[in-house]
Protein backbone atom coordinates (compact mmCIF):
# COMPACT_ATOMS: atom_id res chain seq x y z
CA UNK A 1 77.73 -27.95 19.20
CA UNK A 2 75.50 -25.22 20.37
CA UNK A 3 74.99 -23.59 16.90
CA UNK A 4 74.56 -26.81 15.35
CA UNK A 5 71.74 -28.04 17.42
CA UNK A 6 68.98 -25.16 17.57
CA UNK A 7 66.59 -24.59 13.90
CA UNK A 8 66.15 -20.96 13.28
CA UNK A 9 63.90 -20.04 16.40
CA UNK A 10 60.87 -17.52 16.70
CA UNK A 11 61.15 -15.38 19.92
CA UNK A 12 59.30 -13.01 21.47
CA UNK A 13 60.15 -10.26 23.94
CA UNK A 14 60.89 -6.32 24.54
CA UNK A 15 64.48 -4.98 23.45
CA UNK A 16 65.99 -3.33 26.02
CA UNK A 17 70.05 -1.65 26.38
CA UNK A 18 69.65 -1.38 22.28
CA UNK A 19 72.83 -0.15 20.57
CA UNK A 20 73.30 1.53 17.77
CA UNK A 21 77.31 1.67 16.88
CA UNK A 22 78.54 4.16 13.83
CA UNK A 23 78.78 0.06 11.80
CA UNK A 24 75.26 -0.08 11.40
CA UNK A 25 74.68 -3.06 13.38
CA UNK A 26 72.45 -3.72 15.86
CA UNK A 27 73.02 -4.78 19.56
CA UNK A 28 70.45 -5.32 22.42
CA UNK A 29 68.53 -7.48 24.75
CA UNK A 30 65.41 -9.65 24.80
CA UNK A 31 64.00 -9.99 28.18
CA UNK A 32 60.30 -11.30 29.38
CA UNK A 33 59.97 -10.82 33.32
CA UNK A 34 62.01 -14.19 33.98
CA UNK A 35 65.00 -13.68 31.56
CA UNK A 36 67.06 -11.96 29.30
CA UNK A 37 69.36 -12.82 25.97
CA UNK A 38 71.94 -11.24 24.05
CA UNK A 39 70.90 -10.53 20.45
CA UNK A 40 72.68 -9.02 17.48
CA UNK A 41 71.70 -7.74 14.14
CA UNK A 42 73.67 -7.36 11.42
CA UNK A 43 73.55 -4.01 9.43
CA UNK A 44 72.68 -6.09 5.69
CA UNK A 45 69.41 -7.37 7.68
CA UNK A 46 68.09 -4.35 9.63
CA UNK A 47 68.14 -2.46 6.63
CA UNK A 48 65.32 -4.47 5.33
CA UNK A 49 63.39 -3.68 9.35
CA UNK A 50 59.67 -1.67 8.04
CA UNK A 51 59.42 0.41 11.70
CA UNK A 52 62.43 1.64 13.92
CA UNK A 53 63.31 -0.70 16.69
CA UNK A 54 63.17 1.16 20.42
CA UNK A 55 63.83 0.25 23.78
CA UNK A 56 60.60 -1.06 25.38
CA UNK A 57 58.73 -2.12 22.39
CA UNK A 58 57.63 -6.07 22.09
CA UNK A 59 59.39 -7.68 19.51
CA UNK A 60 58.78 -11.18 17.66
CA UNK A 61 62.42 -12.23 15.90
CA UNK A 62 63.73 -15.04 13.76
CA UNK A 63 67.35 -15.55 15.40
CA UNK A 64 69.79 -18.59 15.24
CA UNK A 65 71.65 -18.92 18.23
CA UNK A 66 75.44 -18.64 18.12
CA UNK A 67 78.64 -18.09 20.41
CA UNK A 68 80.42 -14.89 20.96
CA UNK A 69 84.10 -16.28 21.48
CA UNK A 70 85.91 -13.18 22.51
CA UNK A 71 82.94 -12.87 25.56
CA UNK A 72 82.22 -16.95 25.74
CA UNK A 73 78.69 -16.14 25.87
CA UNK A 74 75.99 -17.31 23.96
CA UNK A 75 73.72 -14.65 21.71
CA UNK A 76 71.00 -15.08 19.08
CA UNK A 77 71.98 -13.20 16.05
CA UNK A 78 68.39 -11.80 14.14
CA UNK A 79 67.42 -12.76 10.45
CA UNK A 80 64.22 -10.86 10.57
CA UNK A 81 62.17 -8.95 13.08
CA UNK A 82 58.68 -7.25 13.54
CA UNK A 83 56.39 -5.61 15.78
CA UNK A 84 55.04 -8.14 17.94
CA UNK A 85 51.45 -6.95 17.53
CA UNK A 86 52.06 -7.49 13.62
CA UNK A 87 54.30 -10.90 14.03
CA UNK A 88 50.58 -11.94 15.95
CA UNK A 89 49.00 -10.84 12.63
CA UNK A 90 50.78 -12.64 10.86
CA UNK A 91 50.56 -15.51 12.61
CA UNK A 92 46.92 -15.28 12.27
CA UNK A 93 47.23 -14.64 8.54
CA UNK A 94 49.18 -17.78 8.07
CA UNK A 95 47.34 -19.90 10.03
CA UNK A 96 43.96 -18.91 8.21
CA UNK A 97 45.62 -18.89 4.60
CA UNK A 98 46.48 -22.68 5.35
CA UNK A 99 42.89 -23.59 6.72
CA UNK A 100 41.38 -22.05 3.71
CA UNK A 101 44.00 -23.91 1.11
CA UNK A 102 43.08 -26.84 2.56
CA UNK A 103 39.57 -26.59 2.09
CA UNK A 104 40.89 -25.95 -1.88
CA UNK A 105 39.49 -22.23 -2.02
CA UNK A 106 43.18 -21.62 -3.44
CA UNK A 107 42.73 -24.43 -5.89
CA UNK A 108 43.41 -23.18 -9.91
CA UNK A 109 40.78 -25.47 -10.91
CA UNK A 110 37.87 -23.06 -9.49
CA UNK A 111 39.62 -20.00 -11.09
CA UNK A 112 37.33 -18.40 -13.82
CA UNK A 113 39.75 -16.75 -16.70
CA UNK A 114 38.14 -12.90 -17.28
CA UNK A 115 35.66 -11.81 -19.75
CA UNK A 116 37.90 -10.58 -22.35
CA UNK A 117 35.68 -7.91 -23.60
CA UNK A 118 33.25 -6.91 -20.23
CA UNK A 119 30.04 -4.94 -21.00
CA UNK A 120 30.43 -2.77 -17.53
CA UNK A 121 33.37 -3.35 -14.90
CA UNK A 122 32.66 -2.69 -10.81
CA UNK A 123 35.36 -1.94 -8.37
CA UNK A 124 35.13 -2.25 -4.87
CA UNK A 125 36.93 0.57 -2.80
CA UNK A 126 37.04 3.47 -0.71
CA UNK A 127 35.26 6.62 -3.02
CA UNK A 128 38.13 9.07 -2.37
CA UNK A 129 41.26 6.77 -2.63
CA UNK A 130 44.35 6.71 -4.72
CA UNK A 131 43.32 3.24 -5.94
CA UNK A 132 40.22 4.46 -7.29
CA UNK A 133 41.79 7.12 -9.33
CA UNK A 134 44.63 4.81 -10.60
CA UNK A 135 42.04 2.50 -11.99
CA UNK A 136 40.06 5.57 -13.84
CA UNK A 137 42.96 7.44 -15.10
CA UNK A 138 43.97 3.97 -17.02
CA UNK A 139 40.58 2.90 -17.87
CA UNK A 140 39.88 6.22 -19.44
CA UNK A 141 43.19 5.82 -21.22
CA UNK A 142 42.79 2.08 -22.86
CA UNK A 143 38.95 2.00 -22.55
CA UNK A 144 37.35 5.48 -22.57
CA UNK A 145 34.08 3.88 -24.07
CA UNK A 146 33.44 1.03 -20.75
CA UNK A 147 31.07 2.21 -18.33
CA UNK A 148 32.46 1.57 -14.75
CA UNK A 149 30.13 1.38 -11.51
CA UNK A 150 31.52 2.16 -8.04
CA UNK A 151 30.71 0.52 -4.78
CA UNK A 152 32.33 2.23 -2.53
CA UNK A 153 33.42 0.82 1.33
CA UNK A 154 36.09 1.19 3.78
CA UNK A 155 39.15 -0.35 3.09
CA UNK A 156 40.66 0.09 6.17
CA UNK A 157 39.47 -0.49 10.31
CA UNK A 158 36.84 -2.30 12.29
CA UNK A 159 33.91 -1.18 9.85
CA UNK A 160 36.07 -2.12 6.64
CA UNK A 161 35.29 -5.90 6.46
CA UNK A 162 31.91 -5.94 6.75
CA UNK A 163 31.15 -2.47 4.28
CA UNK A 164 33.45 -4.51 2.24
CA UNK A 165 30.96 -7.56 2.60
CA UNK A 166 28.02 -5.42 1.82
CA UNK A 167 29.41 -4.18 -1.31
CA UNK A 168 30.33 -7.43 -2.47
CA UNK A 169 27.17 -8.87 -1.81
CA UNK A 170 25.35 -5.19 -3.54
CA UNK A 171 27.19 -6.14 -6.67
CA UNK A 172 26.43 -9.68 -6.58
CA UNK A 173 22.27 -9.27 -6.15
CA UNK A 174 22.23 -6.73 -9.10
CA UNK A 175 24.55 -8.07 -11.57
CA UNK A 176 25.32 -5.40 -12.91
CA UNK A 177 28.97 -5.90 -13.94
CA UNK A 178 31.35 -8.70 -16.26
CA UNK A 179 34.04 -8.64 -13.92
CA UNK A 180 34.56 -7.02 -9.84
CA UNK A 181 37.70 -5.36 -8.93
CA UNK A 182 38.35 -5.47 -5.03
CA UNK A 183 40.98 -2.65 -4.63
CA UNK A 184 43.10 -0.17 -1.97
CA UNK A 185 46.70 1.13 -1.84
CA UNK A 186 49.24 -0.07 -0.17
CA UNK A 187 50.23 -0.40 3.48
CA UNK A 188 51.33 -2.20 6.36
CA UNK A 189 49.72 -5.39 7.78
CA UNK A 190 47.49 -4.07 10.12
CA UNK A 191 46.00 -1.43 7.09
CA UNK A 192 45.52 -4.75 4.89
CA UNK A 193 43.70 -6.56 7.54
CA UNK A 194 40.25 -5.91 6.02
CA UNK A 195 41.12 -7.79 3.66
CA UNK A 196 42.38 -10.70 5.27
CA UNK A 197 38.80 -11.32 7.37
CA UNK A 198 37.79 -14.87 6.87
CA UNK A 199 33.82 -14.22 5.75
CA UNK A 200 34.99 -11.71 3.47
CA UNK A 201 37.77 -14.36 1.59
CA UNK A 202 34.55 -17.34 1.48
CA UNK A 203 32.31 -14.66 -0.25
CA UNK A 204 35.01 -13.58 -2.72
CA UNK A 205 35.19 -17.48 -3.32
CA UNK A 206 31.57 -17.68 -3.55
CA UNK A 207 31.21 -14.76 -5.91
CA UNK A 208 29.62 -16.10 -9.33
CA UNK A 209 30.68 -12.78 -10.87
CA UNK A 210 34.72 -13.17 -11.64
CA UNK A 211 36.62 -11.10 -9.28
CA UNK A 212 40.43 -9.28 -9.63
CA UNK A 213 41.87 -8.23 -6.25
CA UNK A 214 44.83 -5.70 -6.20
CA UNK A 215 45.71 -4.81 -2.73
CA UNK A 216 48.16 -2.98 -1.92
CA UNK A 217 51.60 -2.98 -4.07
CA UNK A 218 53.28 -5.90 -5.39
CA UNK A 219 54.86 -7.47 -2.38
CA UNK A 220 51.86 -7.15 -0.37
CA UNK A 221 49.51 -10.48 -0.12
CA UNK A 222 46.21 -10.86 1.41
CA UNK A 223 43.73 -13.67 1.57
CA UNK A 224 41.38 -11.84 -1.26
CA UNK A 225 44.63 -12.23 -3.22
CA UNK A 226 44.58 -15.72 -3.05
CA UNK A 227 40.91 -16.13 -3.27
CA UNK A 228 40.36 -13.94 -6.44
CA UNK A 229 40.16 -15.78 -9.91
CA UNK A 230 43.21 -13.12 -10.52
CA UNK A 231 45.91 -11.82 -8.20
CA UNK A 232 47.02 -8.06 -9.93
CA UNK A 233 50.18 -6.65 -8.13
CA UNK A 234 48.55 -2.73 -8.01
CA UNK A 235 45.25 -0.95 -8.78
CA UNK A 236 46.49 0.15 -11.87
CA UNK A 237 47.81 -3.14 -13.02
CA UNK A 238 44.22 -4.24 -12.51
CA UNK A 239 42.57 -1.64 -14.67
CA UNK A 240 44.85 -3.17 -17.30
CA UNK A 241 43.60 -6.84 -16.67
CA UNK A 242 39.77 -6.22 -16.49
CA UNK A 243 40.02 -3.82 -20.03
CA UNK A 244 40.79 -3.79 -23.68
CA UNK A 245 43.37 -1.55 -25.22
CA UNK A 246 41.37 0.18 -27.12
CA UNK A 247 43.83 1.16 -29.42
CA UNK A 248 45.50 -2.43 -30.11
CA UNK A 249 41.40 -3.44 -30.49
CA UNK A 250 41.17 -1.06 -33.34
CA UNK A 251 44.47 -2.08 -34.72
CA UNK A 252 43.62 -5.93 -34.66
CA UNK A 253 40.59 -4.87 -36.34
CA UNK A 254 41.78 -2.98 -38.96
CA UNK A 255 44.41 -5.83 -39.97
CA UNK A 256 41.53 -8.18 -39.90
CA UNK A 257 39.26 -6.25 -41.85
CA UNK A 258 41.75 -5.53 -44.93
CA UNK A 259 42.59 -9.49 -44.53
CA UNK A 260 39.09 -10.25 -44.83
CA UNK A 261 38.76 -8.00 -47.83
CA UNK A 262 41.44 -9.90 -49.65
CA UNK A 263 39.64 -13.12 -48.60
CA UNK A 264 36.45 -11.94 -49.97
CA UNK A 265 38.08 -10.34 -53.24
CA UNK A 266 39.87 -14.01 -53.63
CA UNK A 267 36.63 -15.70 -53.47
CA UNK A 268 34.71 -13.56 -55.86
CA UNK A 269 37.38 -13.76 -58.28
CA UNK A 270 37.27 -17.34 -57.59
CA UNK A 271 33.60 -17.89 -58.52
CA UNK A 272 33.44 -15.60 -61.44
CA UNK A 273 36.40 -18.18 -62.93
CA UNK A 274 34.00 -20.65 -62.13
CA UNK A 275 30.91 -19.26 -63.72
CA UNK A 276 32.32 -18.41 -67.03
CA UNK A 277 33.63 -22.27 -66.84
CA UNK A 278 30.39 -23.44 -66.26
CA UNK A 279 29.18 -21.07 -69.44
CA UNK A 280 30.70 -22.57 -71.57
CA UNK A 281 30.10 -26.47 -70.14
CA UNK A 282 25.83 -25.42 -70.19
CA UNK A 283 23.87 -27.66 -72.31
CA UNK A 284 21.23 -27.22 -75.35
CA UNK A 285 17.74 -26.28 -73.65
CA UNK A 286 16.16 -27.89 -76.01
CA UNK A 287 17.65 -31.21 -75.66
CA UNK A 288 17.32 -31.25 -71.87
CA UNK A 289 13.77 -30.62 -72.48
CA UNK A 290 13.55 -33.72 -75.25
CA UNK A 291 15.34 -35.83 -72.62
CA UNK A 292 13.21 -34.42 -70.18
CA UNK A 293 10.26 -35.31 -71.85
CA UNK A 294 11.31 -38.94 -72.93
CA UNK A 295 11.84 -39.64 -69.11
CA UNK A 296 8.36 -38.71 -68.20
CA UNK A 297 6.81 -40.71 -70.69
CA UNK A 298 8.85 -43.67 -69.89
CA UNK A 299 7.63 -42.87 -65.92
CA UNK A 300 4.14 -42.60 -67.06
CA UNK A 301 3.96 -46.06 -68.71
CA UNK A 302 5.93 -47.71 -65.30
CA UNK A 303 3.13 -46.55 -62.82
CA UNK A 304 0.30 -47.55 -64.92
CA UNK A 305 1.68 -51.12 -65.08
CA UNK A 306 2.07 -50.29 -61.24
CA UNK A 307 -1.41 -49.06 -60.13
CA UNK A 308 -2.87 -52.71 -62.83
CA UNK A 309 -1.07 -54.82 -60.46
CA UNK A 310 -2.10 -53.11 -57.40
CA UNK A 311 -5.43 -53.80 -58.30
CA UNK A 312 -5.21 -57.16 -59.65
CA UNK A 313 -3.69 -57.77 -55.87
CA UNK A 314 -6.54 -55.88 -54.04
CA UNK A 315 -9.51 -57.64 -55.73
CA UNK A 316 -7.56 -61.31 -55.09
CA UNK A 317 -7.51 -60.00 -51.31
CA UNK A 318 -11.30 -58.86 -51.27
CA UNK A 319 -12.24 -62.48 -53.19
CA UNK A 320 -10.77 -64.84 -50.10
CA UNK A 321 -11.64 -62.30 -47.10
CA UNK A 322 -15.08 -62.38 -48.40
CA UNK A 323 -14.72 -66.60 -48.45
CA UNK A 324 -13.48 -66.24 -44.73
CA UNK A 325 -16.61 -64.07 -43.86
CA UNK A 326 -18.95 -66.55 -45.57
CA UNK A 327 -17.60 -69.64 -43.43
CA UNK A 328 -17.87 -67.27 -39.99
CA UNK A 329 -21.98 -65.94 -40.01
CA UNK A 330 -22.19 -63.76 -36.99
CA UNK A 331 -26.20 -65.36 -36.74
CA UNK A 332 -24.23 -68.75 -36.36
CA UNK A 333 -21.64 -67.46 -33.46
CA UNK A 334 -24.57 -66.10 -31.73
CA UNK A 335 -26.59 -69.10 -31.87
CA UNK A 336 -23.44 -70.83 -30.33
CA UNK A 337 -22.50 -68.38 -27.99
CA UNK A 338 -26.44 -68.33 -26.60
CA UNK A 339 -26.68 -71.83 -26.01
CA UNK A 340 -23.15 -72.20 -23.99
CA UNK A 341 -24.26 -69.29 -21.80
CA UNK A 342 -27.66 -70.85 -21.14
CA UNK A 343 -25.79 -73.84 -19.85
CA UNK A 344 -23.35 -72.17 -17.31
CA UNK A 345 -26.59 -70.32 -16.17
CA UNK A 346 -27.89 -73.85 -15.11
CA UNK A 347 -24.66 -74.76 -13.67
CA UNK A 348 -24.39 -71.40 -11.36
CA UNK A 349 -27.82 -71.87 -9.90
CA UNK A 350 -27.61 -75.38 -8.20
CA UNK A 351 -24.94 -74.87 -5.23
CA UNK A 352 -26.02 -71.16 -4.23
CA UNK A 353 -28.29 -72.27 -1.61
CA UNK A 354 -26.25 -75.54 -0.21
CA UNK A 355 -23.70 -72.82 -0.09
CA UNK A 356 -25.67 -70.26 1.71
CA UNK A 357 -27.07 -72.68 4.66
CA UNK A 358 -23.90 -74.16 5.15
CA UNK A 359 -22.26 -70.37 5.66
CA UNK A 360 -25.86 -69.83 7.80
CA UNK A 361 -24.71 -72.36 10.39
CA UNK A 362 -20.75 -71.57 10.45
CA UNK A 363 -21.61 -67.89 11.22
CA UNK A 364 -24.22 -69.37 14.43
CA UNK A 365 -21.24 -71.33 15.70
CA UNK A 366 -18.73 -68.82 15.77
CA UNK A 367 -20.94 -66.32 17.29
CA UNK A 368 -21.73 -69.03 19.92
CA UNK A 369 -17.90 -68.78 20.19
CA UNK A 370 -17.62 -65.69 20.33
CA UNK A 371 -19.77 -64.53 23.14
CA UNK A 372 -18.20 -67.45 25.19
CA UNK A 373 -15.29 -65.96 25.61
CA UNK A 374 -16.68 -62.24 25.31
CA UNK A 375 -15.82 -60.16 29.04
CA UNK A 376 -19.44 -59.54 28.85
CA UNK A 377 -20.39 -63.59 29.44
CA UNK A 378 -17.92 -63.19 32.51
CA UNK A 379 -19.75 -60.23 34.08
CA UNK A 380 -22.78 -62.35 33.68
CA UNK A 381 -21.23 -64.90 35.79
CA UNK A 382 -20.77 -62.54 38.61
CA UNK A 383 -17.24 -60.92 38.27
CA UNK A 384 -16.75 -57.30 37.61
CA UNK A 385 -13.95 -55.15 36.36
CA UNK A 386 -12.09 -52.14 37.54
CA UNK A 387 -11.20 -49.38 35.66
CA UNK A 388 -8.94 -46.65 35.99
CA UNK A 389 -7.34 -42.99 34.53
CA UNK A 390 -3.91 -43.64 33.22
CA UNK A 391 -1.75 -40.96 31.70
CA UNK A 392 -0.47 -42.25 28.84
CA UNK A 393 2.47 -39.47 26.66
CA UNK A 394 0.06 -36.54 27.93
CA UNK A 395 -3.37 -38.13 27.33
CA UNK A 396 -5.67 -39.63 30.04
CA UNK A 397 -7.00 -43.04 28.82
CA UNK A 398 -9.17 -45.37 30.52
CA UNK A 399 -7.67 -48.77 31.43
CA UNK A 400 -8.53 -51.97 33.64
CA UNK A 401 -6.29 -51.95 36.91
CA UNK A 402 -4.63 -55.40 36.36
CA UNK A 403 -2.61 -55.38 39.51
CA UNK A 404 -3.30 -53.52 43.24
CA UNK A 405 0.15 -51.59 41.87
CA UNK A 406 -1.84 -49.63 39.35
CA UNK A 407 -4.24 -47.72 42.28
CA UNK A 408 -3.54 -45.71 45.54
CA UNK A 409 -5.51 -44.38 48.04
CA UNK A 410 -7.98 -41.79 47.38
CA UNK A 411 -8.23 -42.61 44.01
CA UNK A 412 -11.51 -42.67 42.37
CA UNK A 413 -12.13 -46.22 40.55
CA UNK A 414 -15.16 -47.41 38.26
CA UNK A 415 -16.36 -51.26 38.53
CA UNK A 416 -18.06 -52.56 35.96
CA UNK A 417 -21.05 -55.77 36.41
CA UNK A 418 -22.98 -57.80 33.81
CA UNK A 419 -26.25 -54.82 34.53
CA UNK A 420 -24.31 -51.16 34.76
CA UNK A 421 -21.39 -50.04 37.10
CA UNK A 422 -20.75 -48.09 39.99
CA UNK A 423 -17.93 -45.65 40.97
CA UNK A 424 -15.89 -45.98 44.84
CA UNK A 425 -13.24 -44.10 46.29
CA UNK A 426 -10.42 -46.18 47.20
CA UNK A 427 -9.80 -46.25 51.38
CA UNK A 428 -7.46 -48.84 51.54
CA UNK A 429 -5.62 -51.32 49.18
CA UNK A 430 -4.14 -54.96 50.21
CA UNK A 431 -2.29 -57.55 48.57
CA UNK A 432 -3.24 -60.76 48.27
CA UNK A 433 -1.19 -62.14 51.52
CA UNK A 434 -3.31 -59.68 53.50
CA UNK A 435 -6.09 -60.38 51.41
CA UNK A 436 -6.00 -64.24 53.03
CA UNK A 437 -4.87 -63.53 56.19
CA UNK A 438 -8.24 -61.14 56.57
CA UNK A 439 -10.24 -63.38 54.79
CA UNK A 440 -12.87 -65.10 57.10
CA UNK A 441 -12.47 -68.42 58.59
């Protein structure tokens, strides 16, 4: 029951009373400051272990928890285990590889195949590294002729990421190369880091030169891995991708060119066949010219009768547009056209002036209307206005104080009356209850 109802289980903690028995397995404890477990590993998995397991040192293990009969205690027996600080690496790498899948930067649909034949390849990597010597030793070997430009960065620390960034980017703004190879030896998890930073993967994504990353050896991944148009296992194996054998180039084109000299010595055989066929199929000159001449005269006589009937047709045309022109005498249309303008002149100058006394008096009545209800009629009739200073979204505008709400005391207000205005400083303000109460009676 207790075997069967635990998942293989991630746990972290420091080993502590580690054993090492002449078998080869492994036996120790995990502890944290509140408990401790039993754990054994088995000498066919810690054989596989990258660093050498200690008392003290924080763990992170993949374990499946069993029973010890003989003891009747429980124990977790370990599958895998790693240095804590590089289980919370990985962790890290995981969780970032799936964001970035997700987004699709992983997706084979944006990969961009590699120029089969580049003009100038650039690789990306630290100046003195192995990497950087694997790739020249084979490019000089398959492709002595290709030019190759370095860019060099760190490949490994806190400044590797972004000299890495910088030399992407240097590459990218002078477009130099056909194809960028990102590239460092091999390592553990921590040394690869650089080139798991998230920035670093988007611009490799973002590159519109193709790019090849081979980091580290062939069971080492990293996110530029996975963002590259090509994944290559090792420098060298990347040298091979991004260049031509030179040698199999010159063979292909050696079998081509003798197959293309059959083809051509085919043809031409071909076509001399043909021309001494057509030799002997060539006419008489002189009775192509006879038939020659026969035709032309025979064309000659056609477009004469052509250019008679053309004629014929034009002068009928000329006869009955010069009948039309008769019947329509421009003297005549002007005539007309002169005496129906005369008329509508006579028409247009009766109603102007009805029409202009009748808009006379409409505009008197509406301006009698119109000053009726102007303010400037009420001032005459002995009321005034007050005006104010309002702040209005920053501005001061003047505006009349509608209600005793819009003025305090102190305040500085301008009355208006039918023959100027004054200005008065306000003392005291009452409402209109006070205002009838003090009223006199």
């Amino acid at each position: 029951m207790l075997e069967g109802s635990f998942p293989l289980l991630w746990i972290e903690g420091e080993i502590s009373n580690l054993s090492r028995p002449s078998s080869g397995h492994l036996y120790f404890s995990l502890k944290d400051s509140r408990a401790q477990v039993s754990a054994a590993m088995f000498k066919g998995r810690n054989a596989r272990l990258r660093f050498e397991p200690r008392n003290g040192l924080q763990v992170l293990v993949r374990a499946r928890v069993t029973l010890y009969a003989p003891r009747g205690s429980y124990q977790l027996v370990v599958e895998h285990m790693e240095d804590a600080g590089e289980g919370r690496l990985r962790r890290e790498f995981e969780e970032l590889k799936a964001k970035l899948d997700a987004e699709g930067l992983f997706s084979s649909e944006r990969k961009r195949p590699l120029p089969s034949h580049p003009k100038q390849i650039g690789v990306i990597t630290s100046a003195s590294g192995a990497a950087l010597r694997d790739i020249l030793h084979v490019l000089q070997r398959r492709s002595p002729q290709l030019p190759v430009l370095i860019y060099p960065s760190a490949v490994q620390g806190k400044e590797a990421p972004a000299q890495l960034r910088a030399a992407l980017q240097r590459a990218i703004s002078r477009d130099e190369c056909d194809v960028l190879v990102l590239a460092r030896g091999g390592g553990s998890l921590e040394d690869l880091w650089a080139f798991n930073e998230e920035q670093l993967a988007r611009d490799i994504a973002a590159s519109p030169i193709p790019t090849v990353s081979a980091v580290g050896h062939e069971i080492d991944f990293t996110l530029a891995d996975f963002v590259a148009d090509v994944r290559a296992p090792t420098p060298s194996a990347a040298a091979e991708l991004v260049s031509p054998d030179t040698s199999a180039v010159r063979d292909a084109l050696t079998a081509k060119e003798k197959r293309l000299t059959q083809l051509l010595n085919s043809a031409l055989q071909q076509r001399q066949e043909k021309l001494q066929w057509l030799s002997k199929r060539l006419p008489s000159p002189l009775r192509a010219l006879e038939r020659a001449t026969q035709q032309i005269d025979e064309l000659d006589a056609r477009l004469a009768r052509q250019v008679q009937g053309k004629i014929r047709e034009a002068q009928q045309h000329l006869t009955q547009l010069s009948k039309r022109l008769v019947a329509r005498d421009p003297r005549q249309q002007v005539l007309l056209a002169k005496q129906r303008l005369d008329g509508l002149s006579r028409r247009l100058t009766l109603p102007l002036p009805r029409a202009l006394k009748e808009n006379q008096k409409r505009i008197v009545q509406l301006g009698q209307r119109l000053h009726v209800a102007s303010p400037l009629a009420t001032l005459e009739r002995g009321y005034s206005v007050s005006l104010i200073d309002v702040d209005v979204a920053g501005k001061t505008e003047v505006r009349a104080a509608k209600s005793v709400a819009d003025i305090h005391t102190g305040q500085t207000v301008t009355t208006r009356l039918a023959d100027g205005s004054f200005e008065a400083k306000i003392e005291k303000i009452m409402d209109a209850r006070q205002t009838k109460n003090d009223a006199p009676k």
